[in-house]
C-alpha atoms as a PDB file:
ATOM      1  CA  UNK A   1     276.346  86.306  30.092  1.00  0.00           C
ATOM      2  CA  UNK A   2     277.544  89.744  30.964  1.00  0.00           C
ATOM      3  CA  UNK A   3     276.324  89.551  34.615  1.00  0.00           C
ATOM      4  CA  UNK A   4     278.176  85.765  34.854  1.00  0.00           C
ATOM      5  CA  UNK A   5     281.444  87.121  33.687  1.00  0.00           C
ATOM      6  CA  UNK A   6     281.210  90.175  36.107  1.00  0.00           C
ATOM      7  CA  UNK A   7     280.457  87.672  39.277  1.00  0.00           C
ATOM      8  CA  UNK A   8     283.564  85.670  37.901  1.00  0.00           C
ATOM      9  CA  UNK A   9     285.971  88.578  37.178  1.00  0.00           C
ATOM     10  CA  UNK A  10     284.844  89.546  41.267  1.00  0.00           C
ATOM     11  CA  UNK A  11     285.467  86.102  42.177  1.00  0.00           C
ATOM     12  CA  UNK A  12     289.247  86.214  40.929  1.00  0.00           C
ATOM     13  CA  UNK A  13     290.200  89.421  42.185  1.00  0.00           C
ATOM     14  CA  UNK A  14     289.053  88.456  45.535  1.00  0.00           C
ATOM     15  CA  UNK A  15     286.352  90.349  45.851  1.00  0.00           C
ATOM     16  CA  UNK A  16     283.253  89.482  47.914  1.00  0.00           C
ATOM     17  CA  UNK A  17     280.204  88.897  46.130  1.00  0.00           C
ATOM     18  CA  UNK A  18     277.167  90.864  47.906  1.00  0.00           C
ATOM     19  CA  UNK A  19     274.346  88.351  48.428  1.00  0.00           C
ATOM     20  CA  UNK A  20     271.064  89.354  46.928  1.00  0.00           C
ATOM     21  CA  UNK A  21     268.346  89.975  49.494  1.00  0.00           C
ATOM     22  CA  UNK A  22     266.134  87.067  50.562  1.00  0.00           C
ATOM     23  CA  UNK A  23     262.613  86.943  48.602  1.00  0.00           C
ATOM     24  CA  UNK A  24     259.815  89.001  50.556  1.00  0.00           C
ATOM     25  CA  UNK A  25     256.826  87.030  51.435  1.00  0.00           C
ATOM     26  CA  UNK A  26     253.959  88.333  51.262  1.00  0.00           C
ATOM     27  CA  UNK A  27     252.529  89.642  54.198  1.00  0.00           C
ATOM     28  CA  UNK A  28     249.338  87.332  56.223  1.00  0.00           C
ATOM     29  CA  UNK A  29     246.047  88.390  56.268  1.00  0.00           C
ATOM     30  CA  UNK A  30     244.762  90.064  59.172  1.00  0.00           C
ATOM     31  CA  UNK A  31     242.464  87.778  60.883  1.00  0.00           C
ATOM     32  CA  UNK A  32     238.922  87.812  60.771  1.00  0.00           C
ATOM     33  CA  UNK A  33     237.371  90.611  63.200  1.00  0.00           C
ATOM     34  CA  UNK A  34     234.806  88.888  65.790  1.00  0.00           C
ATOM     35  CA  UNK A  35     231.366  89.135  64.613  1.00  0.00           C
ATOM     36  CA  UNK A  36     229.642  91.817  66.412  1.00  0.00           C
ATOM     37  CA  UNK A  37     225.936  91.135  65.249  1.00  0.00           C
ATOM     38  CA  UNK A  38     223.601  87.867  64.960  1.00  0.00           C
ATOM     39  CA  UNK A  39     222.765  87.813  61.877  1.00  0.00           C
ATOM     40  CA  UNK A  40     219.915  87.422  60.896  1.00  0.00           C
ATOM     41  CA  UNK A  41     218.912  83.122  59.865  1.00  0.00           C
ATOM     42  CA  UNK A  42     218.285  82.457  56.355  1.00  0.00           C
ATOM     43  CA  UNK A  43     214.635  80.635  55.695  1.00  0.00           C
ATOM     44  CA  UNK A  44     215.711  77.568  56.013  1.00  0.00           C
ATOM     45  CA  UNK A  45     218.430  78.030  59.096  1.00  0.00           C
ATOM     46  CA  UNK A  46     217.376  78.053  63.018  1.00  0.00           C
ATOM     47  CA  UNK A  47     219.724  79.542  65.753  1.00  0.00           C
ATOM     48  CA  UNK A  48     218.604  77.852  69.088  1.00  0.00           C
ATOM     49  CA  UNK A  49     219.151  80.741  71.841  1.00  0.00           C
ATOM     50  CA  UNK A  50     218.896  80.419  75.305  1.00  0.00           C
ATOM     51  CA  UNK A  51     218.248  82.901  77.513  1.00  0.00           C
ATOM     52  CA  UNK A  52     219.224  81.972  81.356  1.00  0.00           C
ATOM     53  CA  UNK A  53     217.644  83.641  84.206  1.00  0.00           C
ATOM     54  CA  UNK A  54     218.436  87.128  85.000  1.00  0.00           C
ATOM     55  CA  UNK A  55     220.576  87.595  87.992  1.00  0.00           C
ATOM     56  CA  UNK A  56     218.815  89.138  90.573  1.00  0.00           C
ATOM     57  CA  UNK A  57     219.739  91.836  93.295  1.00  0.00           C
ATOM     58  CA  UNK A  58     217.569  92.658  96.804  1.00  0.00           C
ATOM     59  CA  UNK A  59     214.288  93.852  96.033  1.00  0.00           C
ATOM     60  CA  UNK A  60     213.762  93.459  92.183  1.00  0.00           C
ATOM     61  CA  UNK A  61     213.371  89.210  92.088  1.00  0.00           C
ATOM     62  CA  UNK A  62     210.122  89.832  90.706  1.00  0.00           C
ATOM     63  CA  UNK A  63     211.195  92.117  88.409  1.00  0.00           C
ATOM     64  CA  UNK A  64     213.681  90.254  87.027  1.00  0.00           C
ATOM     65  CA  UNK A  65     211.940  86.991  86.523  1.00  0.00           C
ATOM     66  CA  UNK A  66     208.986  88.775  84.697  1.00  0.00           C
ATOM     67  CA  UNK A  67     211.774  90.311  82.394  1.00  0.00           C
ATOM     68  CA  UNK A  68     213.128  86.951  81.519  1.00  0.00           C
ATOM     69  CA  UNK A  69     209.983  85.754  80.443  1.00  0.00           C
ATOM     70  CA  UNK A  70     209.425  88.480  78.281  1.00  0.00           C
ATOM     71  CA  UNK A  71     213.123  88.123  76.514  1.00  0.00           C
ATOM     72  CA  UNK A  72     212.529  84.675  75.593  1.00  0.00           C
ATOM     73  CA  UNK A  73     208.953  85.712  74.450  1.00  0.00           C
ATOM     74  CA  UNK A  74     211.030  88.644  72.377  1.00  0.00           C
ATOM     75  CA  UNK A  75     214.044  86.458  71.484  1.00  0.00           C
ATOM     76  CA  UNK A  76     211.083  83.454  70.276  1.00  0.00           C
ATOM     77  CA  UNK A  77     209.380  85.725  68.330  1.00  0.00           C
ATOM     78  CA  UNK A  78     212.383  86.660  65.866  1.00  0.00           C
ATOM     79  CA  UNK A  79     212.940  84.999  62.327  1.00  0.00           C
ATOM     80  CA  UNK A  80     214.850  82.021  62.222  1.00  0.00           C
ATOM     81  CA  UNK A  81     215.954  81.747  66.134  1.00  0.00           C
ATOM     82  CA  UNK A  82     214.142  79.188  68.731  1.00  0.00           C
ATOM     83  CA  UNK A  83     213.981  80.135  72.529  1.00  0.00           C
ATOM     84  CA  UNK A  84     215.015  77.948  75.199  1.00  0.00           C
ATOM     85  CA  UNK A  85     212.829  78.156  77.935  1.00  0.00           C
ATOM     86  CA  UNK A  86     214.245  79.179  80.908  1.00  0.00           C
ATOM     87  CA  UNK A  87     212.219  76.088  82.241  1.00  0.00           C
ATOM     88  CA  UNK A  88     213.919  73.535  79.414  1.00  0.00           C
ATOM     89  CA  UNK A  89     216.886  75.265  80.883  1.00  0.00           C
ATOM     90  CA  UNK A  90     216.668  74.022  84.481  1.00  0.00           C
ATOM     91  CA  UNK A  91     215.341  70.383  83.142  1.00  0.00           C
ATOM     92  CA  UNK A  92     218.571  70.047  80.992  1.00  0.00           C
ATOM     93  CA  UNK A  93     220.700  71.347  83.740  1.00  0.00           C
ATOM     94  CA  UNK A  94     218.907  69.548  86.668  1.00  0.00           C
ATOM     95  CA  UNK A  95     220.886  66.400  85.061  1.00  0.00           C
ATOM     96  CA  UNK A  96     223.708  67.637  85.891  1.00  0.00           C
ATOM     97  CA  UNK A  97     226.733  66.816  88.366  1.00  0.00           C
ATOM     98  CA  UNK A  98     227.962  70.452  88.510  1.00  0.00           C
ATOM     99  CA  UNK A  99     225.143  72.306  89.990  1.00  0.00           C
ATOM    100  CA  UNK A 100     226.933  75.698  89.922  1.00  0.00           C
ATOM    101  CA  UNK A 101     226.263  76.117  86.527  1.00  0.00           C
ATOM    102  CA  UNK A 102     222.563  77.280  87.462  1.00  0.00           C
ATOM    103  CA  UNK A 103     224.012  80.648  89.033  1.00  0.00           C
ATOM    104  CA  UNK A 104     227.195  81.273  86.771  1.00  0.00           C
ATOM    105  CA  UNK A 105     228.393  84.717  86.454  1.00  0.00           C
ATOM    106  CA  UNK A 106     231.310  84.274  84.020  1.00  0.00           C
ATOM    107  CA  UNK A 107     231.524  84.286  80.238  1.00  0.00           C
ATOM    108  CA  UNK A 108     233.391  81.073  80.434  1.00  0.00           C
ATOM    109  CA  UNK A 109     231.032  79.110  82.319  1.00  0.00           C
ATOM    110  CA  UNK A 110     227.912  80.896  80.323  1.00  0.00           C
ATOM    111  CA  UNK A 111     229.434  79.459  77.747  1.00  0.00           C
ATOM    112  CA  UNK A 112     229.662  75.783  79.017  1.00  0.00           C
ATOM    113  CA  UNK A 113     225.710  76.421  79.846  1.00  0.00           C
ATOM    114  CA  UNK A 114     225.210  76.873  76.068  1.00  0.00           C
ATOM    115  CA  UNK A 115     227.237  73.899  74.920  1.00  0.00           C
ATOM    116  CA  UNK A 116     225.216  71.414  77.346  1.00  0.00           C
ATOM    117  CA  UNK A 117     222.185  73.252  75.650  1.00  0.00           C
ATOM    118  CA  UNK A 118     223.282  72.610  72.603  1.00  0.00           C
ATOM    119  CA  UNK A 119     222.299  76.322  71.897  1.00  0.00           C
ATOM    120  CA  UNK A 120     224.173  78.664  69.154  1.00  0.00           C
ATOM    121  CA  UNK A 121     223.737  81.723  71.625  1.00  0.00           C
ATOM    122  CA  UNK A 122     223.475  82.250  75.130  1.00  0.00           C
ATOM    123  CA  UNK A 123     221.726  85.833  76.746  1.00  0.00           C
ATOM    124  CA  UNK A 124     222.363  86.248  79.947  1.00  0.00           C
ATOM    125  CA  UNK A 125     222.134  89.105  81.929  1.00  0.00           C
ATOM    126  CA  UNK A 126     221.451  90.850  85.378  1.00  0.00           C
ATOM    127  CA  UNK A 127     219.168  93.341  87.512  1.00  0.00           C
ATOM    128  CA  UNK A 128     220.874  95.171  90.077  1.00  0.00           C
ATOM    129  CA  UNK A 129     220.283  98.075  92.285  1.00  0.00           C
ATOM    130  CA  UNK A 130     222.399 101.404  92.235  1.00  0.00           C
ATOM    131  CA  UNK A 131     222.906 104.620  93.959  1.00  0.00           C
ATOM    132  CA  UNK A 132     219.580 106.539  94.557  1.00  0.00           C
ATOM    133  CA  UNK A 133     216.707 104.374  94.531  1.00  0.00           C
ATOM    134  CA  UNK A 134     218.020 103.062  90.139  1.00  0.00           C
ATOM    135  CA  UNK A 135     218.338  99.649  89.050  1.00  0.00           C
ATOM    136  CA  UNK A 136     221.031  98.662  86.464  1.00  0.00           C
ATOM    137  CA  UNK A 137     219.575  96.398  83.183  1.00  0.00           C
ATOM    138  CA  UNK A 138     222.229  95.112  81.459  1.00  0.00           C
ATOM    139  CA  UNK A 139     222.705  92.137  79.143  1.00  0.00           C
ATOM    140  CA  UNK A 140     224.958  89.841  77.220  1.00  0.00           C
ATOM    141  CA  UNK A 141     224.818  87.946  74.073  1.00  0.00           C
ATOM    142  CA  UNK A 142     227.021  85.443  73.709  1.00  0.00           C
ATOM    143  CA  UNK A 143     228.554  82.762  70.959  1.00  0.00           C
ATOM    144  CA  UNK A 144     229.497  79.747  73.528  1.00  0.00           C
ATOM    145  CA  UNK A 145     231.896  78.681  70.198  1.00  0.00           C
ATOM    146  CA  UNK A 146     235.347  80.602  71.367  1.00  0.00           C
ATOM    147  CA  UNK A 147     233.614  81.305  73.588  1.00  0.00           C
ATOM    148  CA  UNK A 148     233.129  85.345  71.509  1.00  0.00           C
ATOM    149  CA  UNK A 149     230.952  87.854  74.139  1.00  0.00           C
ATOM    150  CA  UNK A 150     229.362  88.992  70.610  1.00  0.00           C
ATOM    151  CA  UNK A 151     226.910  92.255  72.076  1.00  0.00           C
ATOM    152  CA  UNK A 152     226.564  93.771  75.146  1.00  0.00           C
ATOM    153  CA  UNK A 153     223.902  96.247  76.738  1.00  0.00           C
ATOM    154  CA  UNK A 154     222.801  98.063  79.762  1.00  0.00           C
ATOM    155  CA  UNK A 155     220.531 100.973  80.739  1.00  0.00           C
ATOM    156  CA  UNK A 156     219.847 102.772  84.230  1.00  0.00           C
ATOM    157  CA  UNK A 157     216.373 103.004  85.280  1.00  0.00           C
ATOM    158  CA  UNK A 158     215.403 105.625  87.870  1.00  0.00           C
ATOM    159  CA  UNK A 159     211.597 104.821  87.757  1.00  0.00           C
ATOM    160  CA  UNK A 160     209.326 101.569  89.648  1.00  0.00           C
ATOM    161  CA  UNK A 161     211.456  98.626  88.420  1.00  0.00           C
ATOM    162  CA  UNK A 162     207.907  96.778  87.964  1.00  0.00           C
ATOM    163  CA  UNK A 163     208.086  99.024  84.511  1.00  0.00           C
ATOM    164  CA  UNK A 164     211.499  97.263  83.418  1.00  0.00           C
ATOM    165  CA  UNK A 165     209.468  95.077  81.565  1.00  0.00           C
ATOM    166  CA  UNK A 166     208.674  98.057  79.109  1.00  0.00           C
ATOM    167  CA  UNK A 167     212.380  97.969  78.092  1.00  0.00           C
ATOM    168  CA  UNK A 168     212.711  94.099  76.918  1.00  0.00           C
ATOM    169  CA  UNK A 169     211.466  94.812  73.141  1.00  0.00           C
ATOM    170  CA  UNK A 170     213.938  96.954  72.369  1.00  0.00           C
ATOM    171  CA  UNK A 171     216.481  95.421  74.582  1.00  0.00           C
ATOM    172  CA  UNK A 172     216.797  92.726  72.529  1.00  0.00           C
ATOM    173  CA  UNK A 173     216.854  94.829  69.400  1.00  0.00           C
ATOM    174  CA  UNK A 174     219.531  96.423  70.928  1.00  0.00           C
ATOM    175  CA  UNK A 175     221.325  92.939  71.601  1.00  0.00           C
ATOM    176  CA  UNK A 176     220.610  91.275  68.298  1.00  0.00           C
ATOM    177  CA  UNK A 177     221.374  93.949  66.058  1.00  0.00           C
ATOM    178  CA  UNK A 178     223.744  95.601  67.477  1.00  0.00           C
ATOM    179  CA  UNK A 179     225.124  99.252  65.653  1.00  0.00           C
ATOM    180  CA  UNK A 180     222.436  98.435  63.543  1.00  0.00           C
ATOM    181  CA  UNK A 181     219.453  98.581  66.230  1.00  0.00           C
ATOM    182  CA  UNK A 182     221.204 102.703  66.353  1.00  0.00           C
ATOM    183  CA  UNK A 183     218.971 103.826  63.592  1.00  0.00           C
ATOM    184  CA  UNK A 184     215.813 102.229  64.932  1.00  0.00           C
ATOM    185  CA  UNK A 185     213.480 104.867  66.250  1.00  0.00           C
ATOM    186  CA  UNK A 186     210.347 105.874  68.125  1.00  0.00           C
ATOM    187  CA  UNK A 187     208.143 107.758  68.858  1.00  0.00           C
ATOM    188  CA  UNK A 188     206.493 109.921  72.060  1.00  0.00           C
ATOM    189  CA  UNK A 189     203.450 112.470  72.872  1.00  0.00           C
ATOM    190  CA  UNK A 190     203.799 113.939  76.234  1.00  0.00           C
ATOM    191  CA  UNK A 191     199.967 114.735  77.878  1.00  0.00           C
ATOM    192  CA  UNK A 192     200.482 117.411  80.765  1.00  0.00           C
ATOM    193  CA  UNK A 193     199.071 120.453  82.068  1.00  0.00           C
ATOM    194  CA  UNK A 194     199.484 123.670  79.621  1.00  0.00           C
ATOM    195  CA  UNK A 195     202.270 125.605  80.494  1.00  0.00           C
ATOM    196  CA  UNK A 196     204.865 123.189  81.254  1.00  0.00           C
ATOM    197  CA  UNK A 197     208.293 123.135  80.296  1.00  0.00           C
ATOM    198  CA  UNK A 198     209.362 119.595  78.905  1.00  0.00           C
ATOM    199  CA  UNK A 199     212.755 117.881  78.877  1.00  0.00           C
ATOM    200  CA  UNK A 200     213.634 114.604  77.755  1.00  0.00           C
ATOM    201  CA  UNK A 201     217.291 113.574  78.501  1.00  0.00           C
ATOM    202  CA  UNK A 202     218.546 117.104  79.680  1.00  0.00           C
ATOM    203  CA  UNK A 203     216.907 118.547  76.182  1.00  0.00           C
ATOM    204  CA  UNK A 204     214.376 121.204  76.483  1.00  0.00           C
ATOM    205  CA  UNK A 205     211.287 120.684  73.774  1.00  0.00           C
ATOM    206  CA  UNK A 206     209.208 123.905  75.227  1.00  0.00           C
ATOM    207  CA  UNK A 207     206.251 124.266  77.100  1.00  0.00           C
ATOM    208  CA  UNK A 208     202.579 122.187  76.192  1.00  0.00           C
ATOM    209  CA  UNK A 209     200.805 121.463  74.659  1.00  0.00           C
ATOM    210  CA  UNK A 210     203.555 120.148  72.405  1.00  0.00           C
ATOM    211  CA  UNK A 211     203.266 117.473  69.308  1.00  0.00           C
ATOM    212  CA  UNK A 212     204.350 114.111  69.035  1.00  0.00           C
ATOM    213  CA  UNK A 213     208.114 114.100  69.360  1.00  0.00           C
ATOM    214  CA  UNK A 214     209.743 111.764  66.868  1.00  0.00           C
ATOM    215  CA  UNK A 215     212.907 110.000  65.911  1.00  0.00           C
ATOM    216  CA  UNK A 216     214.064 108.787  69.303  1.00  0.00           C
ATOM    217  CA  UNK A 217     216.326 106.273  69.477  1.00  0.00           C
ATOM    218  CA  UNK A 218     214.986 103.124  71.020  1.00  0.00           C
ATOM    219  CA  UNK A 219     215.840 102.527  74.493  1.00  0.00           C
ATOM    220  CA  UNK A 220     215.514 104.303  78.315  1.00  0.00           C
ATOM    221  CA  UNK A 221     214.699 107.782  78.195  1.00  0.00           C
ATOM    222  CA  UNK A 222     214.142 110.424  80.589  1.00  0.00           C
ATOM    223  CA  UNK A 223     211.161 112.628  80.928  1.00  0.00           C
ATOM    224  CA  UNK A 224     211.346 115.590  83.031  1.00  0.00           C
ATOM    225  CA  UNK A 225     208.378 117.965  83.552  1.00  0.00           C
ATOM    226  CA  UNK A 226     208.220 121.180  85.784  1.00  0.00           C
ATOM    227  CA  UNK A 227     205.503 124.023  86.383  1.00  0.00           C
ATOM    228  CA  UNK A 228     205.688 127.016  88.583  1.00  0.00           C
ATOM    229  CA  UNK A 229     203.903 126.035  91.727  1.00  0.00           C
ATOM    230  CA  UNK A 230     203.994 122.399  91.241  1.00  0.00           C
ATOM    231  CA  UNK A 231     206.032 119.382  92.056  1.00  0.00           C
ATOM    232  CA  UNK A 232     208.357 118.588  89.466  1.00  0.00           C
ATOM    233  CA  UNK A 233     207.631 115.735  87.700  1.00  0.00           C
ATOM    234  CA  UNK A 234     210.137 112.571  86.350  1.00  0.00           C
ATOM    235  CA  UNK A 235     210.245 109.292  84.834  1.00  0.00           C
ATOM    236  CA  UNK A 236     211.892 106.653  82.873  1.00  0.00           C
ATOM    237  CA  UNK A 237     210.344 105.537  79.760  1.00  0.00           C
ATOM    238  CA  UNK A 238     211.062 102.258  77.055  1.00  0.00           C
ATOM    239  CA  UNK A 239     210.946 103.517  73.598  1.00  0.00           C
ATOM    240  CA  UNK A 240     210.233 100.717  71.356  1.00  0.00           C
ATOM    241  CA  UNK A 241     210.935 101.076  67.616  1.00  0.00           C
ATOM    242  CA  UNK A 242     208.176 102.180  65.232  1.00  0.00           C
ATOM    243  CA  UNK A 243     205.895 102.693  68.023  1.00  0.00           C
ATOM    244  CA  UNK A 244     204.601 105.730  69.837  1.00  0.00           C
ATOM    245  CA  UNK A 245     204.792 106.109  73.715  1.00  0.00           C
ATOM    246  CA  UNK A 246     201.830 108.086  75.290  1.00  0.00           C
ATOM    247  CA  UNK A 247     202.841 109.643  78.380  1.00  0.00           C
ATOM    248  CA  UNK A 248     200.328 111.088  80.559  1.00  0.00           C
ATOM    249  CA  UNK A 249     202.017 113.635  83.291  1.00  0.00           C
ATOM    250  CA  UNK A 250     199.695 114.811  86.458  1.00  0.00           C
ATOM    251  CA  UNK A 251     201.593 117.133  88.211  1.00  0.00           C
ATOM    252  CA  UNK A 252     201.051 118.257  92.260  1.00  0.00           C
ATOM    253  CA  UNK A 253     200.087 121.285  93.375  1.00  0.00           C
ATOM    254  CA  UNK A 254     202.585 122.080  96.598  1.00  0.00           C
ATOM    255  CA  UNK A 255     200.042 124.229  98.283  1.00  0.00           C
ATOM    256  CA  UNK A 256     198.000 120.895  98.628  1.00  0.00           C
ATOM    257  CA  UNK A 257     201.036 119.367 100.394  1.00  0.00           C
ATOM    258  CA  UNK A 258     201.397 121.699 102.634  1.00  0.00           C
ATOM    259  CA  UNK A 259     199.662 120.939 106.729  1.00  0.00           C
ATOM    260  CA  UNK A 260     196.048 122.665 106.647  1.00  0.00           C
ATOM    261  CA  UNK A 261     196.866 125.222 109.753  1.00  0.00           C
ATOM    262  CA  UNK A 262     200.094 126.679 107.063  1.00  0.00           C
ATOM    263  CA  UNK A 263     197.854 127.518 104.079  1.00  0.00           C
ATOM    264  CA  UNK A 264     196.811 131.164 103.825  1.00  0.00           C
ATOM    265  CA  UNK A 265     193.383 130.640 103.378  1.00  0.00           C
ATOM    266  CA  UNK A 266     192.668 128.973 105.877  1.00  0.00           C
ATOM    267  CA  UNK A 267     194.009 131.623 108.320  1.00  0.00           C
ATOM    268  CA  UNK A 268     192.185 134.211 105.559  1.00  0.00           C
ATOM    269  CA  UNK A 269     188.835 132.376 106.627  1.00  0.00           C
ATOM    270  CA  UNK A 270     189.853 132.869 110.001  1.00  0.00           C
ATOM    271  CA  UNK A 271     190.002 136.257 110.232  1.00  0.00           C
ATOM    272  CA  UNK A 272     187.261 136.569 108.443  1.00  0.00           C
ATOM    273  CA  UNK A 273     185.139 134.418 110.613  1.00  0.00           C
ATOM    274  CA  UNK A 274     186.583 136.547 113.618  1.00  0.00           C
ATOM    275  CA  UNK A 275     185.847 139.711 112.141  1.00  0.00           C
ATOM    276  CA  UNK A 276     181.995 138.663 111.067  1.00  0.00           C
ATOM    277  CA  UNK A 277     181.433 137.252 114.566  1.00  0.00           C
ATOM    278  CA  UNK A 278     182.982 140.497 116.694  1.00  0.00           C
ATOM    279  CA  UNK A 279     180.576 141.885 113.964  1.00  0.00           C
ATOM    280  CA  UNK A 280     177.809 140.349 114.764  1.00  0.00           C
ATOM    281  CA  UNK A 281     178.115 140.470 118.831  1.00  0.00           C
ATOM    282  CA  UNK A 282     178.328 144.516 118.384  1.00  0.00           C
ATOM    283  CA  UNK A 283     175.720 144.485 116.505  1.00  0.00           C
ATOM    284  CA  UNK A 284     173.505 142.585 118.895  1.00  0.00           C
ATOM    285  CA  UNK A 285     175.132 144.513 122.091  1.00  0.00           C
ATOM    286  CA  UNK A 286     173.886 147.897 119.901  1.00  0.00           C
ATOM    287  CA  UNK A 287     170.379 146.330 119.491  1.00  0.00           C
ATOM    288  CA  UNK A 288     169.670 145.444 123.099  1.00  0.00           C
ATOM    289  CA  UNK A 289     170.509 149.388 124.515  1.00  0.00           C
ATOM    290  CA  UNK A 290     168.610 150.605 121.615  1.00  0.00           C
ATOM    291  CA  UNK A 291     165.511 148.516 122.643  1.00  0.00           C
ATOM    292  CA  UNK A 292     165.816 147.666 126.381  1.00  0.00           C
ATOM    293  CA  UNK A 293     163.852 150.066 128.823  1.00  0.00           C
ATOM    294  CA  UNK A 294     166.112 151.775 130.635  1.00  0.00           C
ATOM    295  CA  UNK A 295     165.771 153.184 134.386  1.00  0.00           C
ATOM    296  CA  UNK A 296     167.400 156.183 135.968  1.00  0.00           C
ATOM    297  CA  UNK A 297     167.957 154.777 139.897  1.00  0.00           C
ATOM    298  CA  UNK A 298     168.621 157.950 141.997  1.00  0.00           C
ATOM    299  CA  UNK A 299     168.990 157.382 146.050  1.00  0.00           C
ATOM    300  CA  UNK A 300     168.803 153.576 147.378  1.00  0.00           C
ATOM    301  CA  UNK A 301     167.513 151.031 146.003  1.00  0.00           C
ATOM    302  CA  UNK A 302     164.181 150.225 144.836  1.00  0.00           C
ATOM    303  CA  UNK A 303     161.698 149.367 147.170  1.00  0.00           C
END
């Protein structure tokens, strides 16, 4: 009543009437952040994945088909998910008009691969060689709904790329669990001569023997092992979670590589062998004037 007589009393005198701010709404909810792992299928659920053929640079074709077999063994062999063969893969797509959907590169079109799969992921993925004699591993997991690029990884292997195939166990960890594949760990025992200083990924562990090194992360590692008077020794290993990897090192003497005439024992034998034979022909020349007759010739000759 007292407020309604005020507003009025306002009106009369002429006085504007301040208008009361409009009503705050509240404010939206952020949206949903893009899932970032597959989770894991309950009992009764089955995520269909395909996993298309790993795109393949000069020189590592084998490699890289061998490694897609072994993903969609990996990928088949995980609760609640199905693989698509990469052979159902070409029978579905043989059917169709668009042919360059065998050798996409694109999210977009990896996508459309998975929707004429019907699949509820797509991996795809690629083997490529870099700088210095590495090859590049990298893969992508992918909801074809959106579509959402939902994981991605990719390691640098310095060692034969026949070995890749060591890596596609915990790849896919990597790729299906995403931060959660961080904590999963391994195992390694390094088998070398005694007296060598170890390294794995630029981190000195001493000199051998040495024990079992544990809790490393899953994954590509680097193994680096050096010995006064030897070749140094490298190479690229898979760590696979819960497992142990038994390295066995055999390192190279570098007088062996060097040509026979530049080792010093061989020019040690040498002299030796000089020095026994000059040795031995005095010693014969001595015994023949000790033994010999000898004549005394004084005038002409000897009639």
């Amino acid at each position: 009543m007292i407020l309604a007589v005020t507003l009025l009393g306002l009106v009369a005198q002429g006085t504007p009437v301040p208008t009361p701010p409009p009503p705050v709404e509240p404010a939206a909810a952020p949206p949903a952040p893009a899932p970032t792992l597959t989770e894991v299928p309950g009992d009764d659920q089955v995520l269909d994945v395909a996993i298309l053929d790993l795109r393949a640079g000069a020189g590592v074709e084998g490699a890289a088909k061998a490694l897609t077999t072994l993903l969609t063994n990996e990928v088949g062999t995980r609760k609640g998910m199905r693989a698509i063969t990469r052979n159902e893969v070409k029978a579905l797509l043989a059917h169709q008009t668009d042919q360059r959907l065998l050798g996409c590169e694109e999210t977009q079109c990896f996508a459309d691969v998975g929707k004429l799969l019907k699949a509820d992921r797509v991996v795809a993925g690629a083997l490529e060689p870099a700088e210095g004699g590495a090859t590049v591993f990298s893969l992508t997991l992918i909801d074809p709904e959106g579509p959402v690029v939902l994981e991605r990884v990719a390691y640098t292997w310095r060692s034969d790329p026949a070995e890749l195939v060591e890596l596609a166990r915990p790849a896919v960890d990597r790729l299906l669990f995403g931060k959660q594949a961080e904590s999963f760990v391994g195992d390694v025992e390094i088998l070398a001569p005694a007296g060598a200083s170890v390294v794995i990924d630029d981190r000195e562990l001493g000199a051998t023997p040495l024990l079992p090194v544990r809790g490393i992360a899953i994954g590509a590692h680097r193994i680096e092992v050096r010995k006064p008077g030897f070749v140094p020794w490298g190479r690229d290993v898979a760590i696979t979670q819960g497992e142990t990897q038994i390295v066995q090192v055999d390192l190279v003497d570098e007088a062996s590589l060097q040509p026979w005439y530049a080792r010093w024992y061989v020019w040690g034998s040498a002299i030796a062998g000089v020095a026994v034979v000059g040795a031995s022909v005095g010693g014969v020349l001595a015994y023949n004037a000790l033994t010999s007759p000898a004549r005394l010739v004084v005038g002409g000759p000897e009639k």
